[in-house]
C-alpha atoms as a PDB file:
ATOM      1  CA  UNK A   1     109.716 148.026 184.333  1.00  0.00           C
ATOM      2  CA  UNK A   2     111.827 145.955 182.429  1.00  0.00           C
ATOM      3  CA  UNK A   3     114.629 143.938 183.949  1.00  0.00           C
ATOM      4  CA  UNK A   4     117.887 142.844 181.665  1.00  0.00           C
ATOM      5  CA  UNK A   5     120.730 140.499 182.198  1.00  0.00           C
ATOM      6  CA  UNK A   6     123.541 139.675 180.115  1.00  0.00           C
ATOM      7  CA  UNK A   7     125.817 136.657 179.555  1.00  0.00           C
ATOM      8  CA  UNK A   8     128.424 135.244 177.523  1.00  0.00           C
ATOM      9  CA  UNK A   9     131.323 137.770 178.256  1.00  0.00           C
ATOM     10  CA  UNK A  10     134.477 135.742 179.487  1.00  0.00           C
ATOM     11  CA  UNK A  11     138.037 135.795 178.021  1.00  0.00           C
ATOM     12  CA  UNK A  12     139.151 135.591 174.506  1.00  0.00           C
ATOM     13  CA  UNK A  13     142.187 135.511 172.431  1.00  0.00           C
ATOM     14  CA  UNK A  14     142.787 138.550 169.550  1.00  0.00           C
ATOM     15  CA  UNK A  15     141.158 137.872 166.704  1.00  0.00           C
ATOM     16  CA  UNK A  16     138.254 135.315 168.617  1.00  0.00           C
ATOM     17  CA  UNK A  17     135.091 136.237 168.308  1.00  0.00           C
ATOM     18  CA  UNK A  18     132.270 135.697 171.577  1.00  0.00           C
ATOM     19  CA  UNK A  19     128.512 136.402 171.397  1.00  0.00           C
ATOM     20  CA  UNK A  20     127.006 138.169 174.293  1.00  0.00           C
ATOM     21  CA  UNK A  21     123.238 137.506 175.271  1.00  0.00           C
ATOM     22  CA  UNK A  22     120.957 139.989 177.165  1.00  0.00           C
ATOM     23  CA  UNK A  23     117.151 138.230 178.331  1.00  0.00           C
ATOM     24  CA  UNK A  24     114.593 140.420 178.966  1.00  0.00           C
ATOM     25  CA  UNK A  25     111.587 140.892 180.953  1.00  0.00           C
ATOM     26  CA  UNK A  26     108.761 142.097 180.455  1.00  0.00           C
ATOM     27  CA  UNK A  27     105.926 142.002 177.805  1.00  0.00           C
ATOM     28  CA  UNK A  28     107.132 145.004 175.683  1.00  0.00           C
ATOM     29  CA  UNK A  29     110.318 144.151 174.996  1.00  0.00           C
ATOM     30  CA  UNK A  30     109.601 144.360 171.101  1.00  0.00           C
ATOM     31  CA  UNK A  31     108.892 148.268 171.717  1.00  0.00           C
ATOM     32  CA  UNK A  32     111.835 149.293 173.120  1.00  0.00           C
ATOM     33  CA  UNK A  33     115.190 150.498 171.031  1.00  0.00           C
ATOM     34  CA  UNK A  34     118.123 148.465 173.337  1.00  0.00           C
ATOM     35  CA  UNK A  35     121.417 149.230 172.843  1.00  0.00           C
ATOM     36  CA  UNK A  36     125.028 147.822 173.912  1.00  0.00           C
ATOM     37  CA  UNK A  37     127.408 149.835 175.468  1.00  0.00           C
ATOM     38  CA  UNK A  38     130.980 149.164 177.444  1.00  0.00           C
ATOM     39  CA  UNK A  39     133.240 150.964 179.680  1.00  0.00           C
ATOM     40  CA  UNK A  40     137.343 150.047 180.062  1.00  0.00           C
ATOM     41  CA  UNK A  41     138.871 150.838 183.421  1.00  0.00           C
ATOM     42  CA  UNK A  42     139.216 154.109 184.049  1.00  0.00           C
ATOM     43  CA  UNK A  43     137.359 155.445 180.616  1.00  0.00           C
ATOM     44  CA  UNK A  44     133.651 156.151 180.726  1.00  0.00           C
ATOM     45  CA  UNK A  45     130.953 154.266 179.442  1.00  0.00           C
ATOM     46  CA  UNK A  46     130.832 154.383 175.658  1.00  0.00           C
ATOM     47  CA  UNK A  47     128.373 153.646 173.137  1.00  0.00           C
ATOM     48  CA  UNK A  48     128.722 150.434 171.226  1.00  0.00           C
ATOM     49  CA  UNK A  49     125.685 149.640 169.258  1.00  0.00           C
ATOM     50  CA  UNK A  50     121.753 150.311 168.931  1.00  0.00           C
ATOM     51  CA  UNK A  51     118.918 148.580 166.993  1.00  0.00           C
ATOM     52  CA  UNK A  52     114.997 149.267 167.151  1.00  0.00           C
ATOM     53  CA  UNK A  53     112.408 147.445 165.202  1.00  0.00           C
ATOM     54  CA  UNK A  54     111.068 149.678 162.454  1.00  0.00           C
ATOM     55  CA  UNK A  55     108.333 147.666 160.981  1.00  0.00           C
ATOM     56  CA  UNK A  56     107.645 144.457 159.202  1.00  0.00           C
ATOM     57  CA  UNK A  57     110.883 142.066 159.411  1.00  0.00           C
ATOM     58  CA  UNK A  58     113.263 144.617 159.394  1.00  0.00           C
ATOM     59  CA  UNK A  59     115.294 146.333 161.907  1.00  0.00           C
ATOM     60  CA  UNK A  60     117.992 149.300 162.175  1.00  0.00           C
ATOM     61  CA  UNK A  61     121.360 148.832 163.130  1.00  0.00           C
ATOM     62  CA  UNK A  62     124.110 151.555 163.913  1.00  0.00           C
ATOM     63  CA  UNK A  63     127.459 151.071 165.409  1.00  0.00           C
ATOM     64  CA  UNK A  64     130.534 153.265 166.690  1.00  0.00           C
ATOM     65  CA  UNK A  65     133.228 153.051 164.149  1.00  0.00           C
ATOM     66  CA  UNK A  66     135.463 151.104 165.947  1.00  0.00           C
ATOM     67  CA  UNK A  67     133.335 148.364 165.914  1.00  0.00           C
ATOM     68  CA  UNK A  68     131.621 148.679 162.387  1.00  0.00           C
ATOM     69  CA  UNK A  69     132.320 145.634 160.358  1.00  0.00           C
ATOM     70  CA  UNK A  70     133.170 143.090 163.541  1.00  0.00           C
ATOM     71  CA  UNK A  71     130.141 143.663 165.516  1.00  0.00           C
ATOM     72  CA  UNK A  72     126.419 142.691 164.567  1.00  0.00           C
ATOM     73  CA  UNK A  73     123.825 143.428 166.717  1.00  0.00           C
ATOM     74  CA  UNK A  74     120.334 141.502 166.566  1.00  0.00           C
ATOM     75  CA  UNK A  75     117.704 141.128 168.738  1.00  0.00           C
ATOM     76  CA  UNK A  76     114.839 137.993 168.940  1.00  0.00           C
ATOM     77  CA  UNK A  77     111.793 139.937 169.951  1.00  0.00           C
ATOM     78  CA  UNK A  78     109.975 136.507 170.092  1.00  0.00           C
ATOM     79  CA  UNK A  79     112.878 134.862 172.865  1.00  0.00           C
ATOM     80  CA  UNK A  80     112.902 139.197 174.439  1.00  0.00           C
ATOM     81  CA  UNK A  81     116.743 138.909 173.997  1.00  0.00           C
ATOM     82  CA  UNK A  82     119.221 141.014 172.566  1.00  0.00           C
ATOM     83  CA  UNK A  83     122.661 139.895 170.819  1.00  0.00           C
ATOM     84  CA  UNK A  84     125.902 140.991 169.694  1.00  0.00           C
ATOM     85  CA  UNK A  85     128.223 139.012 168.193  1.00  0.00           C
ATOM     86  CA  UNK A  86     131.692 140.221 168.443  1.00  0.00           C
ATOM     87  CA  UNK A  87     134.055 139.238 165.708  1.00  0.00           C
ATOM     88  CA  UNK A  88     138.147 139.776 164.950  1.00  0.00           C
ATOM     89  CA  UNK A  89     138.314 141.248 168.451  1.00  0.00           C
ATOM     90  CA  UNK A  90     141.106 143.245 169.435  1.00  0.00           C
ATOM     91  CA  UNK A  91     142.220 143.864 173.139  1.00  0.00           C
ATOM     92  CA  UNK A  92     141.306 147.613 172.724  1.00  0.00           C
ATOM     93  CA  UNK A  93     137.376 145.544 172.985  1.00  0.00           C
ATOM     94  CA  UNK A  94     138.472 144.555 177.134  1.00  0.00           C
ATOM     95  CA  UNK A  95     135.610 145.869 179.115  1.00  0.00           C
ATOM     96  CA  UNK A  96     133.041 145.414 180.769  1.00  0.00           C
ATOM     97  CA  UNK A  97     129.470 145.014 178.850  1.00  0.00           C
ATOM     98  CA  UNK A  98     126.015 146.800 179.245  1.00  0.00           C
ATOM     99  CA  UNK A  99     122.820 146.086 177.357  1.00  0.00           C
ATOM    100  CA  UNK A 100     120.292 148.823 177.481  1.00  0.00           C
ATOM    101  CA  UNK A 101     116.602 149.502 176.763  1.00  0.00           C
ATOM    102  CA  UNK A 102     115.281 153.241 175.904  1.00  0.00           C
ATOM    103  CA  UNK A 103     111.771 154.324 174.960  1.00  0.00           C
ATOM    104  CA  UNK A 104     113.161 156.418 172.987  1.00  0.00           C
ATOM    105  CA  UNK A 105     114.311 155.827 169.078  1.00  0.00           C
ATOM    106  CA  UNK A 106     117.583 154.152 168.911  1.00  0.00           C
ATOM    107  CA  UNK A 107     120.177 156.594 170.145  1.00  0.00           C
ATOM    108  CA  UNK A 108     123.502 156.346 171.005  1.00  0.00           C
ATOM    109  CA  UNK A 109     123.104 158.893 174.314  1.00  0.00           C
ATOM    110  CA  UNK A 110     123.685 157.064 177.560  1.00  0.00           C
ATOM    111  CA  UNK A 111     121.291 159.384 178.962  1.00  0.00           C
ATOM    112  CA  UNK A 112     118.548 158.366 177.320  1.00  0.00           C
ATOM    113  CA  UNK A 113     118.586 154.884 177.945  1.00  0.00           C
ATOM    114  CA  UNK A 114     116.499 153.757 180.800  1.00  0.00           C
ATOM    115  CA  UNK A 115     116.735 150.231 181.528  1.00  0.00           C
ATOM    116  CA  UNK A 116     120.528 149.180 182.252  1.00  0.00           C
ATOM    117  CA  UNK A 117     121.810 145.300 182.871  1.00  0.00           C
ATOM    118  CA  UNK A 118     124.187 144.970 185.767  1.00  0.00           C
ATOM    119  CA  UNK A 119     127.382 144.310 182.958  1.00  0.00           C
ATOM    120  CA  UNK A 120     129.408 141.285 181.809  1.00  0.00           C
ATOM    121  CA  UNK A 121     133.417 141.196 181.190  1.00  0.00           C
ATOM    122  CA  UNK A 122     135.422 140.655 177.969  1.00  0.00           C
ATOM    123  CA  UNK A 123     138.234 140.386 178.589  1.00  0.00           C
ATOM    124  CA  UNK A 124     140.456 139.971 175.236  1.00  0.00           C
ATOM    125  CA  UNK A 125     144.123 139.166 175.453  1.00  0.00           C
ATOM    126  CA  UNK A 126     146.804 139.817 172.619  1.00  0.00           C
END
């Protein structure tokens, strides 16, 4: 069982940048691929970004287009937390934000995520 809460949503101006934290529990966090994912009002929940460990120091990393060059996402398998930091936001970003752990290999499928964190808002204003 793994338990995840995020933090550091809140309200920015276009073109801000915020970093959102997700702690996890658990003893295996290392082990599982976690992913970030967000869903506007009325839209459905939409893949963001995924990373999984992959051996030695290194990590993979793969983002939605929209996203791809603003967003980074890390984790600190050490601290079991998982980051992204959200540059040059645009209001199109406004929603509210999931981290996600899967036992499976990094994916981008909602589906196949099974761990979920109860969300945190951005909100980003033009």
């Amino acid at each position: 069982q793994v338990q995840l809460v995020e933090s550091g949503g809140g309200l920015v101006q276009a073109g801000g940048s915020v970093r959102l934290s997700c702690a996890a529990s658990g003893r295996t966090f290392a082990s599982y691929a976690m992913g970030w994912f967000r869903q506007a009002p009325g839209k459905e929940r939409e893949f963001v970004a995924t990373t999984r460990w992959i051996g030695g120091n290194t990590y993979s990393a793969d983002y939605t287009d929209s996203v791809k060059g603003r967003f980074t996402i890390s984790r600190d398998d050490a601290k079991n937390t998982l980051y992204l930091q959200m540059n040059s936001m645009k209001p199109e970003d406004t929603a509210v934000y999931y981290c996600a752990a899967s036992r499976l290999s990094s994916t981008r499928v909602t589906s196949e995520y099974d761990y979920w964190g109860q969300g945190t808002q951005v909100t980003v204003a033009s």
